[in-house]
PDB file of N, CA and C in Angstrom:
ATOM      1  N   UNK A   1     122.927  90.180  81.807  1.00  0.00           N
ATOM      2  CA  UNK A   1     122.320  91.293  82.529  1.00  0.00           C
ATOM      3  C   UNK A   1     122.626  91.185  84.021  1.00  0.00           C
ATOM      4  N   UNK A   2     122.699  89.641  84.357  1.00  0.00           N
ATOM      5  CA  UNK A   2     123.036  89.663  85.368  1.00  0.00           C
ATOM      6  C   UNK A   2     124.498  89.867  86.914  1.00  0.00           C
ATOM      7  N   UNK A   3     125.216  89.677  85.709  1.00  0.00           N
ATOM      8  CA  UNK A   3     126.222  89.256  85.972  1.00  0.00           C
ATOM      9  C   UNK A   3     127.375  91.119  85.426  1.00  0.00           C
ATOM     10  N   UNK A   4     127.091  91.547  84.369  1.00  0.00           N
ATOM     11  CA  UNK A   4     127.403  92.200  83.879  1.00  0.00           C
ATOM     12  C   UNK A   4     126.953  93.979  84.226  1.00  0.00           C
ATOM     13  N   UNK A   5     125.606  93.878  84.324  1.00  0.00           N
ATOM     14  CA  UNK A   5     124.948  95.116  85.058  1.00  0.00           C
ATOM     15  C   UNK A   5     124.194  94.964  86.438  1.00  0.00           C
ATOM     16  N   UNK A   6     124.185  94.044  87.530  1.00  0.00           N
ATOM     17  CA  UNK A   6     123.919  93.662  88.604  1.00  0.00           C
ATOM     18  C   UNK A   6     122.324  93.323  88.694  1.00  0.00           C
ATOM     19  N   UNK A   7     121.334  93.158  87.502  1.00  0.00           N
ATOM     20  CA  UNK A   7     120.484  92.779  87.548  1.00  0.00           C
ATOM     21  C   UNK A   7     119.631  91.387  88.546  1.00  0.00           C
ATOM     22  N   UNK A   8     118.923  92.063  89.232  1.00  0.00           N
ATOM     23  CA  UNK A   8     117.736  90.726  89.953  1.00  0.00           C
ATOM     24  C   UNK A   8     117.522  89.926  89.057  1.00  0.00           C
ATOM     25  N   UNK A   9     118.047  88.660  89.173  1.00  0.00           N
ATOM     26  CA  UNK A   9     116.558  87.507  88.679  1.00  0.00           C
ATOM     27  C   UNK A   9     115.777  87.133  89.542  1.00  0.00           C
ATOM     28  N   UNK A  10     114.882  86.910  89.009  1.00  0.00           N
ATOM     29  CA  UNK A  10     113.439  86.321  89.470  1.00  0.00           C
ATOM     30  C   UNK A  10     112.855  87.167  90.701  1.00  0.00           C
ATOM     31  N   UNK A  11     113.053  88.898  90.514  1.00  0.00           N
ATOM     32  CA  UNK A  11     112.997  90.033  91.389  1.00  0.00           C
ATOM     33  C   UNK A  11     111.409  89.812  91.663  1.00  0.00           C
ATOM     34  N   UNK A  12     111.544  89.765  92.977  1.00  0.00           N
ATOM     35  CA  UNK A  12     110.067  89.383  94.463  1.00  0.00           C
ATOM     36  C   UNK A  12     108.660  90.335  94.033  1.00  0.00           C
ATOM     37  N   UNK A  13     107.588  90.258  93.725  1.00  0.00           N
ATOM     38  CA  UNK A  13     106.359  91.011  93.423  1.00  0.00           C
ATOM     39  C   UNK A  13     105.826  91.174  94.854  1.00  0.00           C
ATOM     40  N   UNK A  14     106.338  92.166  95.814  1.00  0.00           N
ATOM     41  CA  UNK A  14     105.803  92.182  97.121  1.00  0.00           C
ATOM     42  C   UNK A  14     104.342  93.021  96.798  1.00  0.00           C
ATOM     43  N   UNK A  15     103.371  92.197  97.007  1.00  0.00           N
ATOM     44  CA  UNK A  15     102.201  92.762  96.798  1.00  0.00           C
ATOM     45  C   UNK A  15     101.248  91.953  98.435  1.00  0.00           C
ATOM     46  N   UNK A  16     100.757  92.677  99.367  1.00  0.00           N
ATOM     47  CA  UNK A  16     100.161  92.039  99.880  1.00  0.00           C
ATOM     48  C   UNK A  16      99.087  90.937  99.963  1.00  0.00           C
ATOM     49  N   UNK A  17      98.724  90.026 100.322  1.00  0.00           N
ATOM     50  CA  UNK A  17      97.685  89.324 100.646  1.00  0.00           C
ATOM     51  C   UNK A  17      95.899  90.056 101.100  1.00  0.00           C
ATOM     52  N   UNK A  18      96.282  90.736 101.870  1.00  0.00           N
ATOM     53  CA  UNK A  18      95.336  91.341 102.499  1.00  0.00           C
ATOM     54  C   UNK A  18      94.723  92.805 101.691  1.00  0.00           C
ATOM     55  N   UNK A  19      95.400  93.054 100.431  1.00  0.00           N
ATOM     56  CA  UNK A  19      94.989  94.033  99.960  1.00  0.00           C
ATOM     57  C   UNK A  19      93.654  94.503  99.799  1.00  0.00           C
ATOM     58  N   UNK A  20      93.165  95.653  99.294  1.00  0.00           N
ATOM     59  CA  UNK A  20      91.316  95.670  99.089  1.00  0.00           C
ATOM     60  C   UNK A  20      91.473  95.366  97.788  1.00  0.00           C
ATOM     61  N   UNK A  21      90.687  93.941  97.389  1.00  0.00           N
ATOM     62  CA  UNK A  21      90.007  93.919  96.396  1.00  0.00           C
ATOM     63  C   UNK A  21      88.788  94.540  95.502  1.00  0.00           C
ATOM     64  N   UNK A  22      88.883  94.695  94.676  1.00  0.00           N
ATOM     65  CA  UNK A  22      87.450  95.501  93.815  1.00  0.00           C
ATOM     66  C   UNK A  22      86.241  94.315  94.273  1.00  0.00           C
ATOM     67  N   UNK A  23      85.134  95.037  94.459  1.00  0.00           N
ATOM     68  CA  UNK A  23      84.014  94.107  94.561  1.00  0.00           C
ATOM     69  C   UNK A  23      83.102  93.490  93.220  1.00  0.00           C
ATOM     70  N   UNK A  24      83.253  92.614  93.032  1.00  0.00           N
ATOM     71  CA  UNK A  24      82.326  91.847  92.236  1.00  0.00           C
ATOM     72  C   UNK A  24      80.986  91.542  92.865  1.00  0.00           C
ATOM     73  N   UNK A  25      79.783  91.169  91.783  1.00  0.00           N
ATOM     74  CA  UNK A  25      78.699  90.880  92.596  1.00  0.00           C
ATOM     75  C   UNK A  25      78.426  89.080  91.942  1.00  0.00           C
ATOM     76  N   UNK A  26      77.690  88.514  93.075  1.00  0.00           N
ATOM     77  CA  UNK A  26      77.409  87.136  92.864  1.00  0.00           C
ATOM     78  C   UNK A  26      76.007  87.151  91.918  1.00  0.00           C
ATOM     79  N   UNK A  27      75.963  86.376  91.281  1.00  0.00           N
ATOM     80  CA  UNK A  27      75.230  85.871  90.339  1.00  0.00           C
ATOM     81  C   UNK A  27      73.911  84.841  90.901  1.00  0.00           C
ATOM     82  N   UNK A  28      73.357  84.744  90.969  1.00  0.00           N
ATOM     83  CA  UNK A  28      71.990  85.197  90.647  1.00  0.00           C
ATOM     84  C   UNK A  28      71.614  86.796  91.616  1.00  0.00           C
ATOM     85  N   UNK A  29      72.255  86.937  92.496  1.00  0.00           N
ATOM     86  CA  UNK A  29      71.341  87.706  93.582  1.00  0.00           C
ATOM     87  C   UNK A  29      72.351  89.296  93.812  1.00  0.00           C
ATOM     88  N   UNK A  30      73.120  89.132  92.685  1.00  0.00           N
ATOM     89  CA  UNK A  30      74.409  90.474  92.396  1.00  0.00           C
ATOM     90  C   UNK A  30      74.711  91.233  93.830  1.00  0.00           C
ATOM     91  N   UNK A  31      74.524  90.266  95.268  1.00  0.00           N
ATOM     92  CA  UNK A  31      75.149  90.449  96.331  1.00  0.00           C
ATOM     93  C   UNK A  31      76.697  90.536  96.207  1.00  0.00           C
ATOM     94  N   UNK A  32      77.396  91.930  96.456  1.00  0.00           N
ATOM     95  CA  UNK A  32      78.637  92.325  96.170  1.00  0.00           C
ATOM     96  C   UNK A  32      79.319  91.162  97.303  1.00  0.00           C
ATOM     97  N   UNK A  33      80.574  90.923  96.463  1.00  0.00           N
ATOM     98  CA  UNK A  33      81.151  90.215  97.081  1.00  0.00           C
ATOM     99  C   UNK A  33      82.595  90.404  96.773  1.00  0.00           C
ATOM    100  N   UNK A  34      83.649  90.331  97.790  1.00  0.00           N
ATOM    101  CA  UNK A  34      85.544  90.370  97.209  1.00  0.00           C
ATOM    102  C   UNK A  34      85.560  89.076  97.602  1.00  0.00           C
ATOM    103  N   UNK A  35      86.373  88.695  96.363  1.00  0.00           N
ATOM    104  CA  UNK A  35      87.422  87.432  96.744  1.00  0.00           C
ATOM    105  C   UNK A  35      88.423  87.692  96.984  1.00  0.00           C
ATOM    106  N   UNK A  36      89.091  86.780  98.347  1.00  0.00           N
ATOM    107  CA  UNK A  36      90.315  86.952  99.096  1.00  0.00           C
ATOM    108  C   UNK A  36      90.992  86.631  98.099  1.00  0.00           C
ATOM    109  N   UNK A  37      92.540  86.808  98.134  1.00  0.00           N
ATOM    110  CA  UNK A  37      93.560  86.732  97.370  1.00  0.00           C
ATOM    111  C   UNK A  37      94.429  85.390  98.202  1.00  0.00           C
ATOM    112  N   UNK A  38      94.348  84.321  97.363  1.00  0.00           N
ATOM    113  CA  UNK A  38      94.941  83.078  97.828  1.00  0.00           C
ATOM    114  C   UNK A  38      96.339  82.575  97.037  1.00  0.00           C
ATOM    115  N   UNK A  39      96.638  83.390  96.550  1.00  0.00           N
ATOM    116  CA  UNK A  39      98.326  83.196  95.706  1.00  0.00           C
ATOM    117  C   UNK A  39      98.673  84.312  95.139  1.00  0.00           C
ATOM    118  N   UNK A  40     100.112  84.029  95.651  1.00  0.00           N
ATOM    119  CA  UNK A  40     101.513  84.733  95.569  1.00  0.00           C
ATOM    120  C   UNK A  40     101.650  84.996  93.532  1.00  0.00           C
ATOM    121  N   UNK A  41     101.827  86.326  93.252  1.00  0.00           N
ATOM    122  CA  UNK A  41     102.470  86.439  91.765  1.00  0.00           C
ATOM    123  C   UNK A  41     103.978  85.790  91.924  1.00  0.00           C
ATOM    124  N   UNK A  42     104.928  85.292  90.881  1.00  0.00           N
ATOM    125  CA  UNK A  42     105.577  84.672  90.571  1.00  0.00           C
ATOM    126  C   UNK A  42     106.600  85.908  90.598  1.00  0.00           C
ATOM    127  N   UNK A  43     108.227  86.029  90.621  1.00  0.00           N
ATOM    128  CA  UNK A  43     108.673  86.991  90.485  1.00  0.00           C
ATOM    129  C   UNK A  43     109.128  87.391  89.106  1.00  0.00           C
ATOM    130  N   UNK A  44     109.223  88.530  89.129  1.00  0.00           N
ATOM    131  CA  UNK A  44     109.540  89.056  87.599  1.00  0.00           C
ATOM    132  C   UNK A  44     110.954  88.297  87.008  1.00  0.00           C
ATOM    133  N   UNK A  45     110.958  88.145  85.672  1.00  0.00           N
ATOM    134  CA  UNK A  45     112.054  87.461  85.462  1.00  0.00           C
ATOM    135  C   UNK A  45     113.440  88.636  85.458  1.00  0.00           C
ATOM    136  N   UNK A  46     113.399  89.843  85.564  1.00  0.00           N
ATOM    137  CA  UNK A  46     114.326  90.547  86.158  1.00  0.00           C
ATOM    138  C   UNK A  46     114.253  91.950  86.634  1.00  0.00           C
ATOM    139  N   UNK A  47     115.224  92.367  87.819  1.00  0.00           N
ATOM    140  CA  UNK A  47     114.533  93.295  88.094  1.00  0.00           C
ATOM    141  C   UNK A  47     115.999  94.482  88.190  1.00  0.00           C
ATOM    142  N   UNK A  48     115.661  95.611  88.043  1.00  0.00           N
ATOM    143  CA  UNK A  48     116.731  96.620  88.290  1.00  0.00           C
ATOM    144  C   UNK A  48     116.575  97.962  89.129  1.00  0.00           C
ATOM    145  N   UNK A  49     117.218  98.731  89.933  1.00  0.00           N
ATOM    146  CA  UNK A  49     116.422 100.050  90.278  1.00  0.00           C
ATOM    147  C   UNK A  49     117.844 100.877  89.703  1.00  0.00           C
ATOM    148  N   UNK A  50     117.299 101.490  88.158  1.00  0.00           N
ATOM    149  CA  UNK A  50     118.616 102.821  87.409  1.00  0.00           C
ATOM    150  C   UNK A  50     118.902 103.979  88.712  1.00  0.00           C
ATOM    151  N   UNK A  51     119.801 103.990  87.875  1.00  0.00           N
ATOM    152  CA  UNK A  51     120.818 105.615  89.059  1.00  0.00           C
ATOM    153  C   UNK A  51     120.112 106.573  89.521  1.00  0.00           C
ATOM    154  N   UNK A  52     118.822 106.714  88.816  1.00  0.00           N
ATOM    155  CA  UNK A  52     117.911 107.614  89.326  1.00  0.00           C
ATOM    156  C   UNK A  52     116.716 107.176  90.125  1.00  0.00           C
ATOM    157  N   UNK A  53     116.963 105.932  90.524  1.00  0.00           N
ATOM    158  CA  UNK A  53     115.803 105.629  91.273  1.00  0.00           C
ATOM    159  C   UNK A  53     114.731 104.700  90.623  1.00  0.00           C
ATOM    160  N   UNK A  54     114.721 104.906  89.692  1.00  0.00           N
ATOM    161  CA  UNK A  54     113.373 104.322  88.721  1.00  0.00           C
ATOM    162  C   UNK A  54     113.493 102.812  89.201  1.00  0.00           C
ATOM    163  N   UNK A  55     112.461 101.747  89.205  1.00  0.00           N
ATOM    164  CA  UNK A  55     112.693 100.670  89.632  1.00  0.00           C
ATOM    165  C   UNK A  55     112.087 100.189  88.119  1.00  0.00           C
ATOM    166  N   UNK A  56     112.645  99.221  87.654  1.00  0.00           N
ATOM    167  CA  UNK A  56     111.991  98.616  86.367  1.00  0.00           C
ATOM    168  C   UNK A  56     112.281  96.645  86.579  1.00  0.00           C
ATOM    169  N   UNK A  57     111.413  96.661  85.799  1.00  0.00           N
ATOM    170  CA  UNK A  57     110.890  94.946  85.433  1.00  0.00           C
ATOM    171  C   UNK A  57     110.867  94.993  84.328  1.00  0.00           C
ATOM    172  N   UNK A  58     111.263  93.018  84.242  1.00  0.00           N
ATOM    173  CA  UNK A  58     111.463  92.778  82.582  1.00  0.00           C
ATOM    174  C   UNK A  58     110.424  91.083  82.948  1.00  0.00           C
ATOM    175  N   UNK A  59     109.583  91.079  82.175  1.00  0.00           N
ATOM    176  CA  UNK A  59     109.337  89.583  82.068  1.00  0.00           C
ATOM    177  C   UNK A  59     109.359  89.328  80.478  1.00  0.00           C
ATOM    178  N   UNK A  60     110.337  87.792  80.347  1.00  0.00           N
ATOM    179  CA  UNK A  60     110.422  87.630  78.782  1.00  0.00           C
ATOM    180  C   UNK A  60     109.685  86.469  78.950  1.00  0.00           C
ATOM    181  N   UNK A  61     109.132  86.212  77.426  1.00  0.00           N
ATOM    182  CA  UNK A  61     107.868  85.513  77.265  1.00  0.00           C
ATOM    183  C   UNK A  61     108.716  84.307  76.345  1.00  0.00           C
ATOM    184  N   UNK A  62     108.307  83.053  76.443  1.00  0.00           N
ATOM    185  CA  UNK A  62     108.286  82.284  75.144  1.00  0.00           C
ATOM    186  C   UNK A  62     107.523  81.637  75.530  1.00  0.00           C
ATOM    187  N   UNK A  63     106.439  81.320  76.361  1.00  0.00           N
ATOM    188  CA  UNK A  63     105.257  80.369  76.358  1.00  0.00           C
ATOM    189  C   UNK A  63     104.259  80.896  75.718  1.00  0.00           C
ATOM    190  N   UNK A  64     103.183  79.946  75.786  1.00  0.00           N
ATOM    191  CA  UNK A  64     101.892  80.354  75.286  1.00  0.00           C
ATOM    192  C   UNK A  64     101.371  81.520  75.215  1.00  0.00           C
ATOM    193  N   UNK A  65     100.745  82.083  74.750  1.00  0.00           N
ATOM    194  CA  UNK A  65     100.052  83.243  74.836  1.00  0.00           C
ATOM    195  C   UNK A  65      99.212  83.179  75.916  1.00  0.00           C
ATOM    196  N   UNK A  66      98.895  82.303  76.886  1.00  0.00           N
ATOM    197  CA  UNK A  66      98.144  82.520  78.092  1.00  0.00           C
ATOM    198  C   UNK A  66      99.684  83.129  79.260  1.00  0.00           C
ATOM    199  N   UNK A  67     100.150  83.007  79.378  1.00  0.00           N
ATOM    200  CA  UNK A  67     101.664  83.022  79.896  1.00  0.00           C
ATOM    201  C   UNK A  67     101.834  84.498  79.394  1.00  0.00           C
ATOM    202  N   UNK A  68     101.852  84.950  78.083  1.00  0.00           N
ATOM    203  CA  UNK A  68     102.304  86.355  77.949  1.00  0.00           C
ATOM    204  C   UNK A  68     101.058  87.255  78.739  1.00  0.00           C
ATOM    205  N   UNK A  69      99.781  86.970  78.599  1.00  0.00           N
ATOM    206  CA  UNK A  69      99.064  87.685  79.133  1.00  0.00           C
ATOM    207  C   UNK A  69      99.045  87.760  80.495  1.00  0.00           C
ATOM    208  N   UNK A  70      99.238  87.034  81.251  1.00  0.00           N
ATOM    209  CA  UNK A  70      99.420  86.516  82.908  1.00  0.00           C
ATOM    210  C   UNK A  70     100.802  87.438  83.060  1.00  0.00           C
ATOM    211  N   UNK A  71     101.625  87.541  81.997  1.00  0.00           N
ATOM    212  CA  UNK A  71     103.211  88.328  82.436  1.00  0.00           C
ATOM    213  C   UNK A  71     102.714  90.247  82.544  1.00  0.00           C
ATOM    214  N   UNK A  72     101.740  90.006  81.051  1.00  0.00           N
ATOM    215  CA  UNK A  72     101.334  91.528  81.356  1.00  0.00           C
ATOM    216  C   UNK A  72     100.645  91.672  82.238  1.00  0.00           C
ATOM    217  N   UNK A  73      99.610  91.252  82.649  1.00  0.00           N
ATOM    218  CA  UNK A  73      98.888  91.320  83.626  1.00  0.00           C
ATOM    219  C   UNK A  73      99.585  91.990  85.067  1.00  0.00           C
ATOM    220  N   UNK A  74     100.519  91.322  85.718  1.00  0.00           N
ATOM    221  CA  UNK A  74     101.506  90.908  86.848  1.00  0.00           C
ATOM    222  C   UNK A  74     102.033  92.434  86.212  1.00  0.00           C
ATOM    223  N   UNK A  75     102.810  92.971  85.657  1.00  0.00           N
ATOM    224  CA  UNK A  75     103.174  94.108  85.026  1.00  0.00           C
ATOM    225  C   UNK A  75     102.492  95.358  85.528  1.00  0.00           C
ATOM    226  N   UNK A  76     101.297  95.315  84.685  1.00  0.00           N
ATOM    227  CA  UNK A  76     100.198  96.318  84.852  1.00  0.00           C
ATOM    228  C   UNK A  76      99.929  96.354  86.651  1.00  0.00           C
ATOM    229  N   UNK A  77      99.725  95.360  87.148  1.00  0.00           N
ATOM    230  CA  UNK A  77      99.585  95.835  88.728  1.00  0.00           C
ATOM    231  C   UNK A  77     100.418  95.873  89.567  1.00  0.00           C
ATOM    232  N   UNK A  78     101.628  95.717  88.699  1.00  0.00           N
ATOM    233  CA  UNK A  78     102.605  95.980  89.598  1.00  0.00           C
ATOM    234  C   UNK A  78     103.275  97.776  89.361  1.00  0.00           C
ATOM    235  N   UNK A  79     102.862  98.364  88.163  1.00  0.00           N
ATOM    236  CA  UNK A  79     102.758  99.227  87.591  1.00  0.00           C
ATOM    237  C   UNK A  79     101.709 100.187  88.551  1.00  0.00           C
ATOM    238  N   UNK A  80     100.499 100.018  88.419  1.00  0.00           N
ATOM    239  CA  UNK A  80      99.433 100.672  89.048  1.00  0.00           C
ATOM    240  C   UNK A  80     100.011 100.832  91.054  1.00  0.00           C
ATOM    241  N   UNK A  81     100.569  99.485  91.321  1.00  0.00           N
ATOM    242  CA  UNK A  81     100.924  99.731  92.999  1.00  0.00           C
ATOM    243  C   UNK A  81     101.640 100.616  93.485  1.00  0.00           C
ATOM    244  N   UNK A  82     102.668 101.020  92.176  1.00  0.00           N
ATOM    245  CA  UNK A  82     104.019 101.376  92.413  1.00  0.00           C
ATOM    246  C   UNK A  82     105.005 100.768  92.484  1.00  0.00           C
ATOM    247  N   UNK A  83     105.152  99.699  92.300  1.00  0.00           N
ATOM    248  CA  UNK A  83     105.905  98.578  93.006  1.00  0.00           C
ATOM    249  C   UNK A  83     107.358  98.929  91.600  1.00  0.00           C
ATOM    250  N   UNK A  84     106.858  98.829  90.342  1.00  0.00           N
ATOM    251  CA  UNK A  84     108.059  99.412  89.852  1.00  0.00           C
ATOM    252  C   UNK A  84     107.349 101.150  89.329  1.00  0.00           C
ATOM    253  N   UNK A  85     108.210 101.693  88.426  1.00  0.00           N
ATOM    254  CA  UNK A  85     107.850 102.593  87.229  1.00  0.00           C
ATOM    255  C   UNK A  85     107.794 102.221  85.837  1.00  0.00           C
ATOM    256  N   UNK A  86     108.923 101.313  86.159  1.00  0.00           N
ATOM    257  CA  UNK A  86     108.925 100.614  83.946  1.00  0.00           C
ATOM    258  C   UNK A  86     108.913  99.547  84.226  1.00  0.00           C
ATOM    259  N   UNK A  87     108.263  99.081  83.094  1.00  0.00           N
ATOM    260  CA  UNK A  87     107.648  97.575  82.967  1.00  0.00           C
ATOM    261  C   UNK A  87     107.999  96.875  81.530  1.00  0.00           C
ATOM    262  N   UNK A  88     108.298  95.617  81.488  1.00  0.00           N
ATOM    263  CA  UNK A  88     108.826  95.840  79.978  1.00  0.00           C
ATOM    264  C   UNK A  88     108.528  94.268  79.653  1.00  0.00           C
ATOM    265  N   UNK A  89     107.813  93.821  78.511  1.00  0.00           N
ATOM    266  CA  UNK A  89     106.894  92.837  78.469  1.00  0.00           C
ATOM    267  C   UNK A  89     108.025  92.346  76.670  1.00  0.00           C
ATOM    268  N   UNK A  90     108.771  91.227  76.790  1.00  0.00           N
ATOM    269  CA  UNK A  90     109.466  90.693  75.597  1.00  0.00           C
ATOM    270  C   UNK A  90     108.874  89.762  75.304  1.00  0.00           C
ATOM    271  N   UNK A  91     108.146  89.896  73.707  1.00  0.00           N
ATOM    272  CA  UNK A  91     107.997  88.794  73.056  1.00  0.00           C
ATOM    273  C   UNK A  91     108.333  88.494  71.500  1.00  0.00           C
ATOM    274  N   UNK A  92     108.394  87.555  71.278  1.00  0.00           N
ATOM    275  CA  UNK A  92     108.773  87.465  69.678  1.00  0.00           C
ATOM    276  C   UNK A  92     108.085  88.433  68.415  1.00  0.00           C
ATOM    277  N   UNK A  93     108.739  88.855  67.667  1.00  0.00           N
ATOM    278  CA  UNK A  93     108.313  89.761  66.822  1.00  0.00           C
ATOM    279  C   UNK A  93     107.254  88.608  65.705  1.00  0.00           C
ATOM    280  N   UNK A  94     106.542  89.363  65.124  1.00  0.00           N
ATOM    281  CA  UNK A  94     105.464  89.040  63.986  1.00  0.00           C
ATOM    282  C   UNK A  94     106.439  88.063  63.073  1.00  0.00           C
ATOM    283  N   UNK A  95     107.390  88.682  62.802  1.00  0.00           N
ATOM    284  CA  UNK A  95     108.546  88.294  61.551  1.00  0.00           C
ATOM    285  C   UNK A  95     108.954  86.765  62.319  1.00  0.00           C
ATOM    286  N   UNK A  96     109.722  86.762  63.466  1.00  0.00           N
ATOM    287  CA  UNK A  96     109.988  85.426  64.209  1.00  0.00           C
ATOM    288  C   UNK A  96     108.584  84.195  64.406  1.00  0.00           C
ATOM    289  N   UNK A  97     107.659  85.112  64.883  1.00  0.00           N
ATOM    290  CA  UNK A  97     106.455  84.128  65.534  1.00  0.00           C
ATOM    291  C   UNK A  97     105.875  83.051  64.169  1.00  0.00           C
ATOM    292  N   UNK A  98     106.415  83.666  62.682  1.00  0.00           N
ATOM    293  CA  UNK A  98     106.254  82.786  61.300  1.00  0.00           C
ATOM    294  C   UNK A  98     106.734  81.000  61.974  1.00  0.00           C
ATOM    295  N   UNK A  99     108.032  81.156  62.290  1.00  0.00           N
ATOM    296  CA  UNK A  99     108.718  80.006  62.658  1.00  0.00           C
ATOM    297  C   UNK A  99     108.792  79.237  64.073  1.00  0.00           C
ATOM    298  N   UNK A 100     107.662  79.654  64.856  1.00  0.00           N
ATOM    299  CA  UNK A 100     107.422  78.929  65.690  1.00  0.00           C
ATOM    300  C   UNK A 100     106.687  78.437  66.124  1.00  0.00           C
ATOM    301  N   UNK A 101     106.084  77.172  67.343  1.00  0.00           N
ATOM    302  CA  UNK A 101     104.920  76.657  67.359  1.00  0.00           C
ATOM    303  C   UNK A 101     103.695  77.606  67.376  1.00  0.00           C
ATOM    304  N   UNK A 102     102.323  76.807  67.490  1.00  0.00           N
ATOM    305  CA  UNK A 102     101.487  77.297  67.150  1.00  0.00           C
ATOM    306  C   UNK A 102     101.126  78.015  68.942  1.00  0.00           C
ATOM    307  N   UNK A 103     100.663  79.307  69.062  1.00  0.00           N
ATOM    308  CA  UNK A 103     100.256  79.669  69.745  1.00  0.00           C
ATOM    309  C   UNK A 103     101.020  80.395  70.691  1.00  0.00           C
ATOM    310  N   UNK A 104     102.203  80.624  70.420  1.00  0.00           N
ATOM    311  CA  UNK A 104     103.597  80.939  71.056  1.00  0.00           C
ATOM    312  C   UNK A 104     102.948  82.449  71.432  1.00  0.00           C
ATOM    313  N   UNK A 105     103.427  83.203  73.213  1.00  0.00           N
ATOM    314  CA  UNK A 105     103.203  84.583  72.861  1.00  0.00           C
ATOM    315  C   UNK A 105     103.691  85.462  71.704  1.00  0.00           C
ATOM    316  N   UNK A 106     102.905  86.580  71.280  1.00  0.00           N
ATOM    317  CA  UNK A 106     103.848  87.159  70.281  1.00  0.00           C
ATOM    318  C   UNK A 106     102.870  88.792  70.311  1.00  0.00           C
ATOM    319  N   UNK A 107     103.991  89.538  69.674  1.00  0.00           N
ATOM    320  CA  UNK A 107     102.837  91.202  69.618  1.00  0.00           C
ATOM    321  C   UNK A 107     101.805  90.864  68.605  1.00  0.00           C
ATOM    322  N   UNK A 108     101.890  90.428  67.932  1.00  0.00           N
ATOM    323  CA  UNK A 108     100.561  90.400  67.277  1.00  0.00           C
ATOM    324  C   UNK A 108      99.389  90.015  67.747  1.00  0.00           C
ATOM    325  N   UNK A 109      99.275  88.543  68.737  1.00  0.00           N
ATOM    326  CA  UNK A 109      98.440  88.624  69.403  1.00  0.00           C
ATOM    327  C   UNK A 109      97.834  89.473  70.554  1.00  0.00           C
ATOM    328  N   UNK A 110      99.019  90.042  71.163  1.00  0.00           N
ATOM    329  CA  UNK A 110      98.836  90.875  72.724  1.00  0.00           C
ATOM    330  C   UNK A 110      98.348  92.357  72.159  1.00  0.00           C
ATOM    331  N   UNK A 111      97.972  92.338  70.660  1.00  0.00           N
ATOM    332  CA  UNK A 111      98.105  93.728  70.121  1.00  0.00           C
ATOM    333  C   UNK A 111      96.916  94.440  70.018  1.00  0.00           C
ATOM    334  N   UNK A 112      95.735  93.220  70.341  1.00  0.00           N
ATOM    335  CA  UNK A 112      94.443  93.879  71.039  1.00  0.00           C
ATOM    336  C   UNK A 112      93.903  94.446  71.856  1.00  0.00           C
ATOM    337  N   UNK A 113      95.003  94.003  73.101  1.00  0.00           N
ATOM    338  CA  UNK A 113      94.556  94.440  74.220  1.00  0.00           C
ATOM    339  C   UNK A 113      95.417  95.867  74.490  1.00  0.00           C
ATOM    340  N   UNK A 114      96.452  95.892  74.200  1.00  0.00           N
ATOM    341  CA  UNK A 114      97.407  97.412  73.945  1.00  0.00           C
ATOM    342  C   UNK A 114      96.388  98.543  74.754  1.00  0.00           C
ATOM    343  N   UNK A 115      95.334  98.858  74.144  1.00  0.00           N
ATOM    344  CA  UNK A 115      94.459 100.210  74.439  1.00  0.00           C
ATOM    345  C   UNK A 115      94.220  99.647  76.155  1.00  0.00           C
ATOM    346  N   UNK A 116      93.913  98.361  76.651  1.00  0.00           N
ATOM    347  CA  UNK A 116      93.511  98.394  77.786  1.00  0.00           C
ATOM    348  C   UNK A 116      94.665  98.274  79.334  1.00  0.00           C
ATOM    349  N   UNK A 117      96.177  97.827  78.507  1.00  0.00           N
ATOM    350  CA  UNK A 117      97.311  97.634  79.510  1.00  0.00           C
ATOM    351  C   UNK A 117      97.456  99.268  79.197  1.00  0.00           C
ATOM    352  N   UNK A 118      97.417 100.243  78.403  1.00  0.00           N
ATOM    353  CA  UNK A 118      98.467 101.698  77.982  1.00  0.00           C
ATOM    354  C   UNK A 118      98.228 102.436  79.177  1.00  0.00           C
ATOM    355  N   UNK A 119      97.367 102.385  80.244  1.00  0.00           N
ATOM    356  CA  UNK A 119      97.201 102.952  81.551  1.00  0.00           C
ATOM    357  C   UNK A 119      98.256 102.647  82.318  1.00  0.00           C
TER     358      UNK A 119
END
């Protein structure tokens, strides 16, 4: 992809530091509170902007299923910023995930949350 269609690796998640966070409230006394943002997202594992402008991301998964969710995650707000338009989240199919370790990302697991990334 890279080499062949001029694809980014490891394309930069410029998301500020200083952004407004949503307010949470503290526990016992539900005094609203934001937590500052103290780390950088990781960059997408590739990035492209097509002939028409569209900017798209690819993160491919073979870690844990904590790892695929952290990839969608990073996706979805990078989605919501603008930062790309397409977002594209690879993981092993149902049929593959038979033959690999236990806990590996895969759609079957990420297939709950579907209704809450489809925004």
């Amino acid at each position: 992809m890279r080499d062949a269609e001029g694809w980014l690796a490891e394309g930069d998640v410029f998301l500020s530091r200083d952004r407004q966070q949503p307010p949470i409230k503290l526990y016992p006394s539900l005094e609203p509170y934001r937590e500052p943002i103290t780390s950088d997202f990781g960059g997408f594992d590739f990035m492209t902007t097509a002939p028409n402008g569209t900017r798209i991301a690819i993160e491919w998964e073979t870690g844990n299923i904590s790892s695929s969710h952290r990839s969608m995650n990073k996706l979805a707000i990078a989605l919501s910023n603008g930062i790309v338009e397409v977002g594209v989240l690879i993981v092993p199919s149902r049929k593959l995930y038979e033959h690999l370790t236990d806990r590996i990302g895969n759609i079957g697991e990420l297939s709950g949350y579907l209704s809450m990334w489809k925004d």
